[in-house]
C-alpha atoms as a PDB file:
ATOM      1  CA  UNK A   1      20.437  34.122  57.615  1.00  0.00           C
ATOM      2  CA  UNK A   2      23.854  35.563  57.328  1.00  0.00           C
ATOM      3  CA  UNK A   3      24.730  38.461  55.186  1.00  0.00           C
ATOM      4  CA  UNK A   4      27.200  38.636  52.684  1.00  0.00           C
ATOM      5  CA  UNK A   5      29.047  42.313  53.624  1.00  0.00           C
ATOM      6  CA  UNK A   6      29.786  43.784  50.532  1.00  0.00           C
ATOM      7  CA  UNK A   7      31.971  47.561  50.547  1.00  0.00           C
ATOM      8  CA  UNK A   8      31.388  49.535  47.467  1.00  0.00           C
ATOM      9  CA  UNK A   9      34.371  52.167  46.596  1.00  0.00           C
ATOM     10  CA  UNK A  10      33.625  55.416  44.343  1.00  0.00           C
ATOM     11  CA  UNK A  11      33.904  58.946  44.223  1.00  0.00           C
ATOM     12  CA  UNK A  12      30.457  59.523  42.007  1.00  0.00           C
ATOM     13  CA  UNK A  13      27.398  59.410  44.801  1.00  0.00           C
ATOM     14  CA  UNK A  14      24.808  58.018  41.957  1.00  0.00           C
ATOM     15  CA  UNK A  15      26.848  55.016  41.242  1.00  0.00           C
ATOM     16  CA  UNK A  16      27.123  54.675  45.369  1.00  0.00           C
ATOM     17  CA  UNK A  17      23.400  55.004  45.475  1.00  0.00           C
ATOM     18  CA  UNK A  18      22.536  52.844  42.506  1.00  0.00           C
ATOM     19  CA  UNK A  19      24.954  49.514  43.660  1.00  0.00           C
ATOM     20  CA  UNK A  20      23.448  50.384  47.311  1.00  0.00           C
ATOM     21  CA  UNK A  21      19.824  49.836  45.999  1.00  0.00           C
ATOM     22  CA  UNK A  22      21.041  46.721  43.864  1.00  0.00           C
ATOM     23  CA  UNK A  23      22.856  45.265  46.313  1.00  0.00           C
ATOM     24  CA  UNK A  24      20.112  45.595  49.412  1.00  0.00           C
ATOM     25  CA  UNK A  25      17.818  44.220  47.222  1.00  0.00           C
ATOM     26  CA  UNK A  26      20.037  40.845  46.651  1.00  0.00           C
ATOM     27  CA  UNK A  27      20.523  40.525  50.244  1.00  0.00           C
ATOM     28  CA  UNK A  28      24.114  41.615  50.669  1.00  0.00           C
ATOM     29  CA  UNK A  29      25.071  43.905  53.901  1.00  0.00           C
ATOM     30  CA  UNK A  30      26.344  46.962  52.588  1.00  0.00           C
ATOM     31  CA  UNK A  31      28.769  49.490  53.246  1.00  0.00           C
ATOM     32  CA  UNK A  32      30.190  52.630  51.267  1.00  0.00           C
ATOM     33  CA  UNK A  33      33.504  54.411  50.729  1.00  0.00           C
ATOM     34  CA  UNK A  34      34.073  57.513  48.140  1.00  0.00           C
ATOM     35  CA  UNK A  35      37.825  56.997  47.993  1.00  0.00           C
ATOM     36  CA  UNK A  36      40.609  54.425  47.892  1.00  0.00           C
ATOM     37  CA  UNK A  37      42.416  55.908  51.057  1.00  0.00           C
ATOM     38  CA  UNK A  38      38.693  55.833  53.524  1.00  0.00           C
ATOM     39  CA  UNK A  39      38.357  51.844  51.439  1.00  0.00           C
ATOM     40  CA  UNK A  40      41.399  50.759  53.064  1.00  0.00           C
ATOM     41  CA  UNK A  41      40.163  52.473  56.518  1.00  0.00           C
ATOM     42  CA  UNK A  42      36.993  50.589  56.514  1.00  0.00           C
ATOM     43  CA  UNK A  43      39.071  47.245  55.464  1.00  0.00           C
ATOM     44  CA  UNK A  44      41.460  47.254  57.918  1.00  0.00           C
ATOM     45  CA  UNK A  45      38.485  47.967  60.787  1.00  0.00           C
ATOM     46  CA  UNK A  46      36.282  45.197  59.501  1.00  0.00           C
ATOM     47  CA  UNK A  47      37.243  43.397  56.069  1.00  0.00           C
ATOM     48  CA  UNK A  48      34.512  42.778  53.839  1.00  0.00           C
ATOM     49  CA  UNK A  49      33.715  39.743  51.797  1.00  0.00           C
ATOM     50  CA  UNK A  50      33.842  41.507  48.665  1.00  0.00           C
ATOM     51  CA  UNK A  51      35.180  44.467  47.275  1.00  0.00           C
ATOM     52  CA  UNK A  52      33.610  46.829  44.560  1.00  0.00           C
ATOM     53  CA  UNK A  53      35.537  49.282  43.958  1.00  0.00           C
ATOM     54  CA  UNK A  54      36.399  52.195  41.015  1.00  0.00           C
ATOM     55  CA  UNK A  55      39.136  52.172  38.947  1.00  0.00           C
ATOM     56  CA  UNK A  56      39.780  55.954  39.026  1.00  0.00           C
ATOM     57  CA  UNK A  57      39.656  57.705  42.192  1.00  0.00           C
ATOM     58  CA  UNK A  58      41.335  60.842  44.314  1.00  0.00           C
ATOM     59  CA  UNK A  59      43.878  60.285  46.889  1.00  0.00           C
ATOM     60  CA  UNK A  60      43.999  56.563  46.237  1.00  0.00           C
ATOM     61  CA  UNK A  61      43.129  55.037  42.863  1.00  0.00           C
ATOM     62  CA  UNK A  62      41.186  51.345  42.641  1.00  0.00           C
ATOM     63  CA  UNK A  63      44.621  49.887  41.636  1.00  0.00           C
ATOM     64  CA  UNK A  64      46.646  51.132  44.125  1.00  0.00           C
ATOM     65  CA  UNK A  65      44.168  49.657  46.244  1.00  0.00           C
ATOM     66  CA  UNK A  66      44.453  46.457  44.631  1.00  0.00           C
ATOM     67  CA  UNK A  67      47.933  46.433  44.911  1.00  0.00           C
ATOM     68  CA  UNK A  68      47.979  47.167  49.219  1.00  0.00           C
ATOM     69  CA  UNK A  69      45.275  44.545  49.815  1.00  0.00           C
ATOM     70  CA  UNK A  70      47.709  41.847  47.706  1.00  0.00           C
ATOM     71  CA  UNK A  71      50.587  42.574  49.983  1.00  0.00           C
ATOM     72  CA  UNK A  72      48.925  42.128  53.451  1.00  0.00           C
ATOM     73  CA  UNK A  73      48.852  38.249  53.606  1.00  0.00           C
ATOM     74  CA  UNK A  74      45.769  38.831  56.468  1.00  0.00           C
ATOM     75  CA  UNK A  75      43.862  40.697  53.268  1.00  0.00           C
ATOM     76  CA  UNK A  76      45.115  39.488  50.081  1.00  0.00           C
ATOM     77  CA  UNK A  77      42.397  37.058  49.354  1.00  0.00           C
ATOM     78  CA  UNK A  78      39.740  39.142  49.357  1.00  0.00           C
ATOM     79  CA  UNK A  79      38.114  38.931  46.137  1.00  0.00           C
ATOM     80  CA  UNK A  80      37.701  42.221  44.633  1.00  0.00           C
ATOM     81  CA  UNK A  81      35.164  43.572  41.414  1.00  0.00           C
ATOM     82  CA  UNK A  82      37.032  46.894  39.405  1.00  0.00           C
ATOM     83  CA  UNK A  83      34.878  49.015  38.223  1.00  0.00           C
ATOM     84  CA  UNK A  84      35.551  51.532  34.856  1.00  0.00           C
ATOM     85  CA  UNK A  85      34.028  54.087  32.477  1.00  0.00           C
ATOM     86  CA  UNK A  86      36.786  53.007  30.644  1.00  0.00           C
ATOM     87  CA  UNK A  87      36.118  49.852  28.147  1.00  0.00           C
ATOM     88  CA  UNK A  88      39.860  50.043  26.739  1.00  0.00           C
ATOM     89  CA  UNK A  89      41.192  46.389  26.703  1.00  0.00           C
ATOM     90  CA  UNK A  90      44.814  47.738  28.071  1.00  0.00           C
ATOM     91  CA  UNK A  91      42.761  49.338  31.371  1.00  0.00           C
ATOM     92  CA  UNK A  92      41.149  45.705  31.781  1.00  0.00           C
ATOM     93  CA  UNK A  93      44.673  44.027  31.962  1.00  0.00           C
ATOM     94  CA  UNK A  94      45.758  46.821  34.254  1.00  0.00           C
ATOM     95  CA  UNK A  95      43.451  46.051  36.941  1.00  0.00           C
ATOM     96  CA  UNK A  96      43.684  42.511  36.148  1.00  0.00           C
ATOM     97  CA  UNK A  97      47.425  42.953  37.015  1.00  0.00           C
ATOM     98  CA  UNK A  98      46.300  44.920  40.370  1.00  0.00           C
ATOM     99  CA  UNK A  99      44.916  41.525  41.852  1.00  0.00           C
ATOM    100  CA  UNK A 100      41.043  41.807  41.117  1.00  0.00           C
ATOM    101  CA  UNK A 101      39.321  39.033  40.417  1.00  0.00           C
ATOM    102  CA  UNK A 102      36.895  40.058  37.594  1.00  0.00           C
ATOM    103  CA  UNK A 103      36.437  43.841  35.870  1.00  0.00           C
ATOM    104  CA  UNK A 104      32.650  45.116  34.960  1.00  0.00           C
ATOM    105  CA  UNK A 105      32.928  48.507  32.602  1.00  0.00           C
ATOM    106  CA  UNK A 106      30.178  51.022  33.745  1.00  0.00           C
ATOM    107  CA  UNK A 107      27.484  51.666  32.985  1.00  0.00           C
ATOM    108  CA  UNK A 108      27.164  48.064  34.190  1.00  0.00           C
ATOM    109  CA  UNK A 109      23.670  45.646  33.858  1.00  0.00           C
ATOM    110  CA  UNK A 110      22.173  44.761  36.824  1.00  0.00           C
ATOM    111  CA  UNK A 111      21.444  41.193  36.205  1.00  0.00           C
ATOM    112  CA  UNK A 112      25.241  40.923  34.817  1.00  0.00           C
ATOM    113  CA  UNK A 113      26.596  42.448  37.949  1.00  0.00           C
ATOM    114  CA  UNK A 114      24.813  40.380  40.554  1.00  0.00           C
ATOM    115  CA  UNK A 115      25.632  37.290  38.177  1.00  0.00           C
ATOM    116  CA  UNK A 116      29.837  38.446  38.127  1.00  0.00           C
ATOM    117  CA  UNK A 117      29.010  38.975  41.790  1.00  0.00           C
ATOM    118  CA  UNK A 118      27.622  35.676  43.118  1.00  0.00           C
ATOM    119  CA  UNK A 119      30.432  33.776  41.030  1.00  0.00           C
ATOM    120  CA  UNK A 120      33.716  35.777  42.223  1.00  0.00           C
ATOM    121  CA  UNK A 121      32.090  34.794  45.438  1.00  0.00           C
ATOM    122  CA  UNK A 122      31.261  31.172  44.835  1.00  0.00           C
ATOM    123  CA  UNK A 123      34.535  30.945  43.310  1.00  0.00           C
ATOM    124  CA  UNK A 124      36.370  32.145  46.311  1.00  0.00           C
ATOM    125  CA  UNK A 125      34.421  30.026  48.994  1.00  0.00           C
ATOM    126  CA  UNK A 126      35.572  27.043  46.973  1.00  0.00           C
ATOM    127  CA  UNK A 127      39.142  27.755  46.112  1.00  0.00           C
ATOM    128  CA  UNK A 128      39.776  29.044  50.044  1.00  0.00           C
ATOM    129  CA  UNK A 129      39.573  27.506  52.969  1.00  0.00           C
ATOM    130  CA  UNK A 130      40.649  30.151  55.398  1.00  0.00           C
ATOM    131  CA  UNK A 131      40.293  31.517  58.666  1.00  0.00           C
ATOM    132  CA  UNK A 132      36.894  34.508  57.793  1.00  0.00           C
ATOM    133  CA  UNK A 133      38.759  36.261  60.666  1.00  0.00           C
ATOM    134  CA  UNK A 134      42.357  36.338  59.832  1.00  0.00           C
ATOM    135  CA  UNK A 135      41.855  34.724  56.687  1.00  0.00           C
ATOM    136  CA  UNK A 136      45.278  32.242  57.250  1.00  0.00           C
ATOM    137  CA  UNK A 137      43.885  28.697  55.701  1.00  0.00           C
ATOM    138  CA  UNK A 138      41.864  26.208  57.802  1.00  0.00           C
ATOM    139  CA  UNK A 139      42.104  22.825  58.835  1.00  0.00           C
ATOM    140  CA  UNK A 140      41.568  21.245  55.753  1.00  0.00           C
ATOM    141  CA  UNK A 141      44.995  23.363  54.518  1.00  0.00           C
ATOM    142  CA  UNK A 142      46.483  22.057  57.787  1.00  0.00           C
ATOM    143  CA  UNK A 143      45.866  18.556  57.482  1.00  0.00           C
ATOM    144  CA  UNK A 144      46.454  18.449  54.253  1.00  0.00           C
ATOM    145  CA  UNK A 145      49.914  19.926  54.338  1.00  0.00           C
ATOM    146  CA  UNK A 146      50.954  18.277  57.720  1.00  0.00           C
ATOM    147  CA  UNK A 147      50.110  14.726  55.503  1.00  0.00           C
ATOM    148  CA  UNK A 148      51.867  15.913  52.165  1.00  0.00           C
ATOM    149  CA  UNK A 149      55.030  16.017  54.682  1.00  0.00           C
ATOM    150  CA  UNK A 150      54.876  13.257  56.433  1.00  0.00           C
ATOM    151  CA  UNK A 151      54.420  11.174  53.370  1.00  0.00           C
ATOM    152  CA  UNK A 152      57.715  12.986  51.892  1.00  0.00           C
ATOM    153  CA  UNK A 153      59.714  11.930  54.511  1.00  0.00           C
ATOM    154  CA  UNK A 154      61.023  14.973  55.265  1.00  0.00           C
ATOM    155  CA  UNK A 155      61.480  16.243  58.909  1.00  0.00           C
ATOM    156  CA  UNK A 156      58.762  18.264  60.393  1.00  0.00           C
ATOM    157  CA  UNK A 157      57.673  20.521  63.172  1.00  0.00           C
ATOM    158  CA  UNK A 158      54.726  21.061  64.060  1.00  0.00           C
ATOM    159  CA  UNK A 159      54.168  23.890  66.244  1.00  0.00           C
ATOM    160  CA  UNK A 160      50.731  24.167  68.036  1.00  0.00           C
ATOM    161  CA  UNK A 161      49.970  27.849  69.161  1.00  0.00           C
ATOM    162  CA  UNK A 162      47.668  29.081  71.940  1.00  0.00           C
ATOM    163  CA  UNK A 163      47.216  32.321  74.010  1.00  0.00           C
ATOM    164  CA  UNK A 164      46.375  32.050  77.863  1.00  0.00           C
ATOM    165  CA  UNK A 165      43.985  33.463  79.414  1.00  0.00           C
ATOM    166  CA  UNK A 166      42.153  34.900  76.409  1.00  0.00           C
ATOM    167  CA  UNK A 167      38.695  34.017  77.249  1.00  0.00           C
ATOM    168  CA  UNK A 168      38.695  36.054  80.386  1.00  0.00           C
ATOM    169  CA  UNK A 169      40.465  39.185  78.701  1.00  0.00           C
ATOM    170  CA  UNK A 170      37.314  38.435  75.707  1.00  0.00           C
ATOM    171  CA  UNK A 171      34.800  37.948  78.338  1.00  0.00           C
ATOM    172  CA  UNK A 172      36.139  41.651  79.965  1.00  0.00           C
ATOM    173  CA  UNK A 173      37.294  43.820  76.738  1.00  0.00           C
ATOM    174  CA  UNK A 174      34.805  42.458  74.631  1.00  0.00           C
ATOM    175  CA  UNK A 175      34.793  40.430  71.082  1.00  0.00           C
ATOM    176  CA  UNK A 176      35.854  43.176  69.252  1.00  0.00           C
ATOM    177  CA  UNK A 177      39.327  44.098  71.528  1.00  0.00           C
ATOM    178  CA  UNK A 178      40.052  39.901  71.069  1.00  0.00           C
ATOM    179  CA  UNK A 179      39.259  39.614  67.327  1.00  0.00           C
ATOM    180  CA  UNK A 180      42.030  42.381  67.155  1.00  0.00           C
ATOM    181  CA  UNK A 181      44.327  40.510  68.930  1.00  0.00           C
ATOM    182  CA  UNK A 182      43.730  37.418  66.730  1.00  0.00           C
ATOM    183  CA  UNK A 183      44.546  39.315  64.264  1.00  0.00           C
ATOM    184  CA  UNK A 184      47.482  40.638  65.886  1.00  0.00           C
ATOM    185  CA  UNK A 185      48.831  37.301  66.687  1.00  0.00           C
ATOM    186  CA  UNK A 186      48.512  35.898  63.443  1.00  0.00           C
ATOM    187  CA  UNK A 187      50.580  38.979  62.085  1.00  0.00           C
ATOM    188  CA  UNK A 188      53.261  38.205  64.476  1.00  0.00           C
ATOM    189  CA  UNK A 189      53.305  34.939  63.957  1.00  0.00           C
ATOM    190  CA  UNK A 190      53.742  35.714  60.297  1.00  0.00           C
ATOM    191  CA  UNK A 191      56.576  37.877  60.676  1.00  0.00           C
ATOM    192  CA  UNK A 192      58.456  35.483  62.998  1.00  0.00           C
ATOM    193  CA  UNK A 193      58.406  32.321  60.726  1.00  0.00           C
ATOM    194  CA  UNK A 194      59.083  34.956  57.902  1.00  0.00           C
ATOM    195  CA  UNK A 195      62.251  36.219  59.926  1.00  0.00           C
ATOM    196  CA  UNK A 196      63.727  33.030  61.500  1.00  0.00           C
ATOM    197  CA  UNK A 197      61.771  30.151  59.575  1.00  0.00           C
ATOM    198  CA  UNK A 198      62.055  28.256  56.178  1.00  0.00           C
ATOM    199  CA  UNK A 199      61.082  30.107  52.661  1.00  0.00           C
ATOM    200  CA  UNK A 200      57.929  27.610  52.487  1.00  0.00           C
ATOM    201  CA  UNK A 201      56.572  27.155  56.130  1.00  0.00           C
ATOM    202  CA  UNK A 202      53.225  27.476  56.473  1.00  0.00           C
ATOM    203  CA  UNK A 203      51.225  28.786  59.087  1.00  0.00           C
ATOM    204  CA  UNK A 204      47.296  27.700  59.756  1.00  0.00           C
ATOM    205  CA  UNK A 205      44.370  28.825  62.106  1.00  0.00           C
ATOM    206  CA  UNK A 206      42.653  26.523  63.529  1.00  0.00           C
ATOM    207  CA  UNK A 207      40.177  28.703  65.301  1.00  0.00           C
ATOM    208  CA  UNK A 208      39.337  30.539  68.065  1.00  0.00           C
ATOM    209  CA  UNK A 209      43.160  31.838  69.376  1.00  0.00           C
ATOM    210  CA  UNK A 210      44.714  28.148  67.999  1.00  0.00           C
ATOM    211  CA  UNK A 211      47.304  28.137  65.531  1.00  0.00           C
ATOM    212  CA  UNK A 212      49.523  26.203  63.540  1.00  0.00           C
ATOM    213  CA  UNK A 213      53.046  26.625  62.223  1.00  0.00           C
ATOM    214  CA  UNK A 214      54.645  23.830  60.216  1.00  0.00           C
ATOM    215  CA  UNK A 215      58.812  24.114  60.117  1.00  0.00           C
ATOM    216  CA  UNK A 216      61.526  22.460  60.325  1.00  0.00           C
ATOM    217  CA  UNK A 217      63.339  20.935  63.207  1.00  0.00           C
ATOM    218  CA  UNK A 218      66.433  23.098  62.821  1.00  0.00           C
ATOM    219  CA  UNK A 219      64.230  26.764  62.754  1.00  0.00           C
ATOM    220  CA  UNK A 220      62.443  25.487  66.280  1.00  0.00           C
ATOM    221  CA  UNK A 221      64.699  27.466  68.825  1.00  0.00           C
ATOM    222  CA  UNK A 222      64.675  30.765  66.859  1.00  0.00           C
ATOM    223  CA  UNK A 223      61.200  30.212  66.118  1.00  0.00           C
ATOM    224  CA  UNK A 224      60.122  29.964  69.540  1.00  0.00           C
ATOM    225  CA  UNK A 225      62.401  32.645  71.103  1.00  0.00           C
ATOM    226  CA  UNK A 226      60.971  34.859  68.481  1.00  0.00           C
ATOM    227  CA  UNK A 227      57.413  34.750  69.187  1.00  0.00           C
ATOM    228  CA  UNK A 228      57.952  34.265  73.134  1.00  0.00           C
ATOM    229  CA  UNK A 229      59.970  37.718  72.928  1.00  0.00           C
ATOM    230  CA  UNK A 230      57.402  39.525  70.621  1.00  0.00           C
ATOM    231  CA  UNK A 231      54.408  38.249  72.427  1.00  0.00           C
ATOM    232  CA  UNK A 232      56.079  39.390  75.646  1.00  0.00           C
ATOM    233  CA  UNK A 233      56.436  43.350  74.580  1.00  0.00           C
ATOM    234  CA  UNK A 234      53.293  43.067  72.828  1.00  0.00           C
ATOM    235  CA  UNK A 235      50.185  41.394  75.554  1.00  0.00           C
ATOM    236  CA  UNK A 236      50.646  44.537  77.847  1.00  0.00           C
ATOM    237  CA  UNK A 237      49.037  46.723  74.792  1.00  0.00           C
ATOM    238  CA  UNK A 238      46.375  45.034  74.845  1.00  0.00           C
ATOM    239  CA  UNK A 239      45.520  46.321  78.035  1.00  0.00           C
ATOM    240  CA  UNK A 240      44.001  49.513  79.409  1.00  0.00           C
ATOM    241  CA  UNK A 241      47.020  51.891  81.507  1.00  0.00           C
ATOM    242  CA  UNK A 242      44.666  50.727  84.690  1.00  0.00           C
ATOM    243  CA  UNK A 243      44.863  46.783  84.180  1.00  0.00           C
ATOM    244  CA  UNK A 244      48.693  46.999  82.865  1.00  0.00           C
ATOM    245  CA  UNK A 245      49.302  48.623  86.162  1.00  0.00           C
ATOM    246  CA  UNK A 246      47.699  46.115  88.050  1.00  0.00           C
ATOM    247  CA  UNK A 247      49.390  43.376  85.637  1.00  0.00           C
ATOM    248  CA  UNK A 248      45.794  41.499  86.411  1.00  0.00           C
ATOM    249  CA  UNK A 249      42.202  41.464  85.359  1.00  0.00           C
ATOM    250  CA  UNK A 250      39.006  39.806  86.979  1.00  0.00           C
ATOM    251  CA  UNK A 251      37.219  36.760  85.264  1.00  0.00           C
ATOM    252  CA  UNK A 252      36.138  33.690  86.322  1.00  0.00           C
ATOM    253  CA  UNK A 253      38.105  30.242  85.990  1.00  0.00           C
ATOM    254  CA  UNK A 254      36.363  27.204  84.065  1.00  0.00           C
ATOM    255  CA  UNK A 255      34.229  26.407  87.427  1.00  0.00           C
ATOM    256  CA  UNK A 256      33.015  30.019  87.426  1.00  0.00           C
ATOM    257  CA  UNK A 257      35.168  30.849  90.448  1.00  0.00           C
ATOM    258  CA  UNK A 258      36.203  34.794  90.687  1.00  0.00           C
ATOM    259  CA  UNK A 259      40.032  35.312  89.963  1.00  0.00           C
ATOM    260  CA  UNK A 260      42.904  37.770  89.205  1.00  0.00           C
ATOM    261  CA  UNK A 261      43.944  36.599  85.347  1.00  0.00           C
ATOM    262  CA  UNK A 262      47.133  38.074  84.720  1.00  0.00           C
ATOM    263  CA  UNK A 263      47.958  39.443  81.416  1.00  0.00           C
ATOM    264  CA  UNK A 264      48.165  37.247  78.671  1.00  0.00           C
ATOM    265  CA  UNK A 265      50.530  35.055  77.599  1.00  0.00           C
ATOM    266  CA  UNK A 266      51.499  32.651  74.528  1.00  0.00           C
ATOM    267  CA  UNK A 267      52.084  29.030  75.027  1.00  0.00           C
ATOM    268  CA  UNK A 268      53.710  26.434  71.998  1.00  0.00           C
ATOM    269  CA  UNK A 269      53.943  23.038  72.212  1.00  0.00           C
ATOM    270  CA  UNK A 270      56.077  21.933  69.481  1.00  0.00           C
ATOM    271  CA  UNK A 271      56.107  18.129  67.457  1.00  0.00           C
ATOM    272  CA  UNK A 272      58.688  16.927  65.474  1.00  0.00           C
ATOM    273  CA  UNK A 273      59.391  13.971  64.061  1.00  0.00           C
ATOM    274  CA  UNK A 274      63.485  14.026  64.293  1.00  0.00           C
ATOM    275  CA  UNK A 275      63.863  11.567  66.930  1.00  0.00           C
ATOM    276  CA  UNK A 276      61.017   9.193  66.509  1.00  0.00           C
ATOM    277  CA  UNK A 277      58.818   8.092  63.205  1.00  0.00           C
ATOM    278  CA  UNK A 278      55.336   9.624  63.369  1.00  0.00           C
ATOM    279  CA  UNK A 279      53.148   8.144  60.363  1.00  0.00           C
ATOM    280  CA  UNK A 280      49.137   9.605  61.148  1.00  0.00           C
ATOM    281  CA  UNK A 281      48.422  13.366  61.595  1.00  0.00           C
ATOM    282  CA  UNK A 282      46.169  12.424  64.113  1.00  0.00           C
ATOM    283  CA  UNK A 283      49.156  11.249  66.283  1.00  0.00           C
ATOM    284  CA  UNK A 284      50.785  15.137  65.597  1.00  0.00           C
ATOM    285  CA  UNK A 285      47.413  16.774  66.648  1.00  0.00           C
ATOM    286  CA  UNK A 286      47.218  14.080  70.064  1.00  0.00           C
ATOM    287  CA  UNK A 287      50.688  15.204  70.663  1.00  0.00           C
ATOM    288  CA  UNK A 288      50.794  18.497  70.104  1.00  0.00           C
ATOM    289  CA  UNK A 289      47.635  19.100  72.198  1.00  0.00           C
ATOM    290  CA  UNK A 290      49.196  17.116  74.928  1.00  0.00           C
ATOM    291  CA  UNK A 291      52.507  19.295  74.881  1.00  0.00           C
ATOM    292  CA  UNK A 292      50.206  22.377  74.567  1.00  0.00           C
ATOM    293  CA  UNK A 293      48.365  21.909  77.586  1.00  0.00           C
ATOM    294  CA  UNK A 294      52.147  21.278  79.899  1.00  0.00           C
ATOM    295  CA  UNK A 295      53.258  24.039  78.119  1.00  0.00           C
ATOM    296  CA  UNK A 296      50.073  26.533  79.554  1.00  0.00           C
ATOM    297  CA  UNK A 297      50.510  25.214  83.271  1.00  0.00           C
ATOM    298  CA  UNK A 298      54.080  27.242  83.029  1.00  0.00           C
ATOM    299  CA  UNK A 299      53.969  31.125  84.043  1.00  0.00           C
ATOM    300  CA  UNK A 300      54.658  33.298  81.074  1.00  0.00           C
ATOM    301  CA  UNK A 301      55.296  33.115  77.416  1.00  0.00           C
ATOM    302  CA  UNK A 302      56.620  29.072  76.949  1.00  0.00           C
ATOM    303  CA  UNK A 303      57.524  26.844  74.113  1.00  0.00           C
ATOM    304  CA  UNK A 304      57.426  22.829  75.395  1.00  0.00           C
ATOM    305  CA  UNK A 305      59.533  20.837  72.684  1.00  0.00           C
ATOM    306  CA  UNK A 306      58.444  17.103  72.738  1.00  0.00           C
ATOM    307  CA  UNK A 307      61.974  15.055  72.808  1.00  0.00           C
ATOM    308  CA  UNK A 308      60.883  11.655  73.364  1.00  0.00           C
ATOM    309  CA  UNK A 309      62.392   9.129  71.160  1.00  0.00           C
ATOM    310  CA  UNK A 310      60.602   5.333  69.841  1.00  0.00           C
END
């Protein structure tokens, strides 16, 4: 059965010790931090699916915390649980303000924690349906959002996003080396559509090393020169100085066949509906797939823009 990972933050060892026991005994996959600067560490390494954490710390206190987690859109819905000796209804609202979800004044009950627990967890599992690994929303957000356009009327694109070559570089660097450059990706894709896209786009992960942006029409070139460019200086960092050298790993193709994969690249195949009507988002995601697959039997970073008309 999978395990909840749960990190617990504070700077007083019995308290560590005390949610440790409580928490083992409930199931949860623990981990343990005694300040706000080693919390964000661990977080960044491998996010948790909750956060416990104190409300007053050295080096970084539990709102500060707060506060950085709320700002990184890969990390900002991670539900979070402050913890305070302090019972002060103005301290409450201050951590409130911070971005955690609920606020438990020590000394704490058990059976009161592990209630507040289970529902800022059950609350969060229903309320978001995102990506565990980058935590961008799923394909129910995607669907939904690709049909609350088309049934506004309004012009779309629909950009579907896929890196080449990444199950060989997985297969050879390991799971670990490609769920960072998941992440990666979906932080450059972020900052792209933030740069040269729309104030509401919205970007989606499908899975795997497939994503979705949803733009406009007129933010498709600068969109896609963007990325291509970025993705470009970036792949080659993924790399070890041996294999960048080389500009090639070994893997094996889809039939098993030995072959020289060179370094990855970033392929978008992009729908819009600007020159002909396009009622179903099923008939985007046929598309899109289509113009996806052209667009990764081109060498290097490509963006495929579907321009067929009625």
């Amino acid at each position: 059965m999978f395990k909840k990972k749960v990190l617990i933050v504070d700077d007083d060892p019995d308290i560590l010790d005390l949610l440790d026991i409580i928490l083992e005994a409930e199931g949860f996959n623990v981990n343990k931090a005694n300040d706000g600067e080693e919390a964000l560490k661990q977080i960044q390494k491998q996010p948790p699916d909750l956060l416990i954490i104190d409300f007053k710390m050295p080096k970084l206190t539990g709102d500060k915390v707060c506060q950085k987690l709320r700002e990184d859109i890969l990390l900002r819905h991670m539900p979070i649980i402050m913890l305070t000796g302090k019972s002060e209804v103005k301290d409450k609202v201050h951590g409130i303000d911070a971005g955690a979800d609920d606020y438990i004044v020590k000394p704490f009950e058990e059976k009161e924690l592990i209630a507040r627990i289970k529902m800022v967890l059950r609350r969060t599992e229903q309320d978001l349906d995102a990506n565990p690994l980058t935590r961008l929303p799923g394909n129910v957000s995607i669907i939904n959002e690709l049909e609350k356009r088309l049934n506004s009327g309004q012009q779309l694109a629909a950009f579907y996003v896929d890196l080449d070559k990444f199950k060989i570089y997985n297969d050879h660097y390991g799971f670990e080396h490609g769920d960072a450059i998941i992440r990666e990706t979906a932080r450059l894709l972020i900052a792209s559509v933030r740069e040269k896209g729309n104030p509401d786009d919205f970007i989606g992960h499908i899975g795997g090393d497939d994503f979705v942006i949803i733009s406009t029409p007129d933010k498709v070139k600068d969109i896609c020169e963007k990325i291509t460019s970025e993705f470009g200086n970036l792949s080659p960092d993924f790399y070890d100085k041996a294999d960048r050298t080389k500009g090639f790993i070994h893997g094996k193709d889809r039939q098993g066949n030995i072959i020289k994969a060179p370094l990855m690249t970033i392929s978008l195949g992009i729908v819009t509906n600007k020159r002909r009507k396009i009622s179903h988002v099923a008939e985007i995601g046929e598309i899109g797939a289509e113009l996806k697959e052209y667009a990764k039997e081109k060498t290097g970073n490509v963006c495929i823009i579907d321009r067929r008309e009625e």
